[in-house]
Protein backbone atom coordinates (compact mmCIF):
# COMPACT_ATOMS: atom_id res chain seq x y z
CA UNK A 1 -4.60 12.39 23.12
CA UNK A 2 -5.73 16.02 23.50
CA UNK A 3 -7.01 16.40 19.89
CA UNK A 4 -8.47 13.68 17.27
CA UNK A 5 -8.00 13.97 13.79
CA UNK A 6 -10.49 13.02 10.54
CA UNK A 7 -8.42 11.14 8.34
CA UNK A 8 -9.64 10.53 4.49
CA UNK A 9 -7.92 7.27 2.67
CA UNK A 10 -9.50 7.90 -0.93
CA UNK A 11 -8.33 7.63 -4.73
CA UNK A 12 -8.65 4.59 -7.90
CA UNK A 13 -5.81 2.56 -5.85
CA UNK A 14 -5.56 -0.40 -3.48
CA UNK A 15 -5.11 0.13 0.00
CA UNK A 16 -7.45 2.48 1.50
CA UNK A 17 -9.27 -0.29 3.46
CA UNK A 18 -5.71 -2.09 4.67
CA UNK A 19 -4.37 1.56 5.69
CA UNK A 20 -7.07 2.21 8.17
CA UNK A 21 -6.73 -1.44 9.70
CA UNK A 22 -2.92 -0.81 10.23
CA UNK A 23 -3.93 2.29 11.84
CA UNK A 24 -6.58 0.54 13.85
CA UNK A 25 -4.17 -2.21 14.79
CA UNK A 26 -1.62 0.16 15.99
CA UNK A 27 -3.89 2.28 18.03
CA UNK A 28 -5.25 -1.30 19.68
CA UNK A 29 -1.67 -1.95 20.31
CA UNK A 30 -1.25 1.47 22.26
CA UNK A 31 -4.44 0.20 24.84
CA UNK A 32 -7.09 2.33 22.32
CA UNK A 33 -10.25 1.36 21.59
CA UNK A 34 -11.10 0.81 18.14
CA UNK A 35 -14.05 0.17 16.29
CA UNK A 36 -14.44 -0.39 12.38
CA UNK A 37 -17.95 0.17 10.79
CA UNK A 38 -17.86 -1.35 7.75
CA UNK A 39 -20.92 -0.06 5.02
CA UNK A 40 -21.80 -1.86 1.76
CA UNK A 41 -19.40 -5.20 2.94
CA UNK A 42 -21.27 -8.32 3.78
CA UNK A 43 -18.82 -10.81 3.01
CA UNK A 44 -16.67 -12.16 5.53
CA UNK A 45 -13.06 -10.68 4.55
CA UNK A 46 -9.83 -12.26 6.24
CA UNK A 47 -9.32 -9.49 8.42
CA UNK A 48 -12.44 -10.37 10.51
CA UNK A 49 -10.73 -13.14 11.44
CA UNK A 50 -7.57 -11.65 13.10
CA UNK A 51 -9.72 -8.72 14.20
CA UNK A 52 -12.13 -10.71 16.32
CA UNK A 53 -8.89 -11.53 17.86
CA UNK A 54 -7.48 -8.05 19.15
CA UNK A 55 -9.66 -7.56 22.21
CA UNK A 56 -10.08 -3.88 21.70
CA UNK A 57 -10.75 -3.67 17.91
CA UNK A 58 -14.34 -4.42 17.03
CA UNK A 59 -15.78 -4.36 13.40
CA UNK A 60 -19.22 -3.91 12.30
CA UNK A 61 -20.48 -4.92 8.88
CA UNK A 62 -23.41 -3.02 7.43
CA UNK A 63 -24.14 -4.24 4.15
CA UNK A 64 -24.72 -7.15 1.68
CA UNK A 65 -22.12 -9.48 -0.07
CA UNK A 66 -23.24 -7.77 -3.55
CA UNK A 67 -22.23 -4.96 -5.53
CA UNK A 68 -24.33 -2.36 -5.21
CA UNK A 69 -25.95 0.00 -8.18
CA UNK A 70 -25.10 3.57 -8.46
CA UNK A 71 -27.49 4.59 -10.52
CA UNK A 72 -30.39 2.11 -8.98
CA UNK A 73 -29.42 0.87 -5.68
CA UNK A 74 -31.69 -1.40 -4.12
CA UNK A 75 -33.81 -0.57 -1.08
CA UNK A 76 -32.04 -3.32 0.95
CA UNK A 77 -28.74 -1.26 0.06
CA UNK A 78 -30.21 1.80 1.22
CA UNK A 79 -31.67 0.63 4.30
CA UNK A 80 -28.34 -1.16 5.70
CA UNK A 81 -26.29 1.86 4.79
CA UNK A 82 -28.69 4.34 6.68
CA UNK A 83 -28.66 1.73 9.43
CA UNK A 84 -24.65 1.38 9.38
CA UNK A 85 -24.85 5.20 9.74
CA UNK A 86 -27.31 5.72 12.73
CA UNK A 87 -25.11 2.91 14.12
CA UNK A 88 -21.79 4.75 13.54
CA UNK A 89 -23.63 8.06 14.95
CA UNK A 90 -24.26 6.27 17.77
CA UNK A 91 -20.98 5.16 18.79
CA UNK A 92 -19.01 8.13 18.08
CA UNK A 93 -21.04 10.01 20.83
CA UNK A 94 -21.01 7.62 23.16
CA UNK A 95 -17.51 8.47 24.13
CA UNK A 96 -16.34 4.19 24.48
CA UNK A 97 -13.97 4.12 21.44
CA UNK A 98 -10.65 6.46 20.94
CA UNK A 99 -10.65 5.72 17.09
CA UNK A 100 -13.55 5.03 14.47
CA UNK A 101 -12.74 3.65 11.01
CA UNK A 102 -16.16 4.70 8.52
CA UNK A 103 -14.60 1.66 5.58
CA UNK A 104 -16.14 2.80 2.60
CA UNK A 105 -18.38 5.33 3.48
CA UNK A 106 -17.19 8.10 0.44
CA UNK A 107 -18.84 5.39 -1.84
CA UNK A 108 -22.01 5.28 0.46
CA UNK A 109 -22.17 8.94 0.09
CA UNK A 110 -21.42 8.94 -3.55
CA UNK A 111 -23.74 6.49 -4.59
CA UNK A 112 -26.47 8.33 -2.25
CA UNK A 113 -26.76 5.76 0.43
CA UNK A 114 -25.91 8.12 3.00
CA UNK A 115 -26.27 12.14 2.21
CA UNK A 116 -23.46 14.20 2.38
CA UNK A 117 -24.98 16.92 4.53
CA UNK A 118 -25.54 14.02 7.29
CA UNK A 119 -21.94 12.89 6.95
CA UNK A 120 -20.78 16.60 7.64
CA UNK A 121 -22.94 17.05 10.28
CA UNK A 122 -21.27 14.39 12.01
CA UNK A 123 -17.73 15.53 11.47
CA UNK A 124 -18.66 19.01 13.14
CA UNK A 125 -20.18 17.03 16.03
CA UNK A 126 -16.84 14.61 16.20
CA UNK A 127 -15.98 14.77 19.98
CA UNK A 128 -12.48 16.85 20.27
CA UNK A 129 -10.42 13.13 21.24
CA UNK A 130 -11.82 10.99 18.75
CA UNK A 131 -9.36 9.79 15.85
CA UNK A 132 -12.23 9.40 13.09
CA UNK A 133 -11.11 7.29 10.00
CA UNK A 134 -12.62 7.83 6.25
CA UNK A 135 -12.36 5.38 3.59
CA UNK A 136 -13.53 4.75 0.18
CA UNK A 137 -12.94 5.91 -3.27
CA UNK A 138 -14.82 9.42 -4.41
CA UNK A 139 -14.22 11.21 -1.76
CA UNK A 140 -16.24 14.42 -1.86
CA UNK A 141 -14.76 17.56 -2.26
CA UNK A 142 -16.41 19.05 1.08
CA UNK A 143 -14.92 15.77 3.10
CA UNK A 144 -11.41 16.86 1.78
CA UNK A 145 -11.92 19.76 3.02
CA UNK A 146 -13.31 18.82 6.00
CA UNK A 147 -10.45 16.41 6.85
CA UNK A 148 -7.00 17.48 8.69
CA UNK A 149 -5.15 14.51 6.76
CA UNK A 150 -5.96 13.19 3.34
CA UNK A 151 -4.38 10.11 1.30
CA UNK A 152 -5.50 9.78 -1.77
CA UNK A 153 -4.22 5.92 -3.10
CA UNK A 154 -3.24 6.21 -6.80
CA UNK A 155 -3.16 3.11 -9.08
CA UNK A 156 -0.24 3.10 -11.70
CA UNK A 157 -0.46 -0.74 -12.08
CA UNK A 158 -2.24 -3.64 -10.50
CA UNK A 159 -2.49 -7.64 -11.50
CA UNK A 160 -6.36 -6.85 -12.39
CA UNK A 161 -4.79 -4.89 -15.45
CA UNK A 162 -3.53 -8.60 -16.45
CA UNK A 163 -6.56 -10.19 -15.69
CA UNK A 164 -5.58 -11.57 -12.30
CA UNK A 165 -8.63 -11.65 -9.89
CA UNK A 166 -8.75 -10.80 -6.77
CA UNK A 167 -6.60 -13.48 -3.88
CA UNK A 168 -7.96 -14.39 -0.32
CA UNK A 169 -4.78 -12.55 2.48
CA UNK A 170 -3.87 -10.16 -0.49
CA UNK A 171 -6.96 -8.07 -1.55
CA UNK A 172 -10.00 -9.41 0.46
């Protein structure tokens, strides 16, 4: 490709997280390189386990199997975000991967786990190839901006409205 594009998957509804792995998984399936970094996810979700499969589709997991506080997040929160982040800087200039998936890193910058200035900083820096994924609800107004493409997932109705919790292949 001559030009990469910043994608943002945002909004209240399911799918931002499943969008970016179809878009991983197709890319893998054109010969890219793909690489998902995964911030405040510890738990091992079912797509690790087909991932870990595709040969050219890595993910990275860069936080705990908790929910994390807004308004008090604890320093072990913190740290793995900022370490998921340094990570993810890392990678995306070291020119191996065609396409980067950030999974969930609006909420690391809305909860202040990562600072929005850094997260700009990085999408001016994005090397000119690179296909560079966003997901996460609360996307900031600057990353919309930012981004060429923006999705914004809107929920009208979901089984959770019934009291249906969440099933393993379906939402996690």
């Amino acid at each position: 490709m001559k030009k990469g594009y910043i994608h943002v998957y945002t909004g209240s509804g399911k799918g931002k997280t499943t969008a970016a792995l179809g878009l991983g998984i197709r890319a893998s399936g054109a010969g890219m390189q793909v690489h998902m970094v995964q911030f405040m996810k510890g738990r091992r979700y079912s797509e690790i386990d087909t991932i870990e499969n595709i040969k050219n589709f890595t993910i990275t997991q860069h936080g705990r199997d908790e929910f994390v506080s807004k308004e008090k997040p604890d320093q072990i929160d913190i740290d793995l975000a900022q370490e998921g982040f340094k990570y993810a800087r890392d990678i995306i200039n070291n020119g191996k991967y065609d396409m980067i998936i950030l999974d969930e890193i609006n909420v690391a910058v809305d909860y202040n786990l990562v600072s929005l200035k850094d997260l700009i900083k990085l999408l001016e820096g994005k090397p000119e190839k690179l296909e560079l994924i966003l997901t996460g609800r609360y996307a900031h107004p600057e990353i919309v901006r930012f981004a060429d493409l923006v999705t914004e997932m809107l929920e009208i109705k979901h089984p959770y409205q019934q009291g249906i919790t969440a099933r393993k292949g379906i939402d996690f």
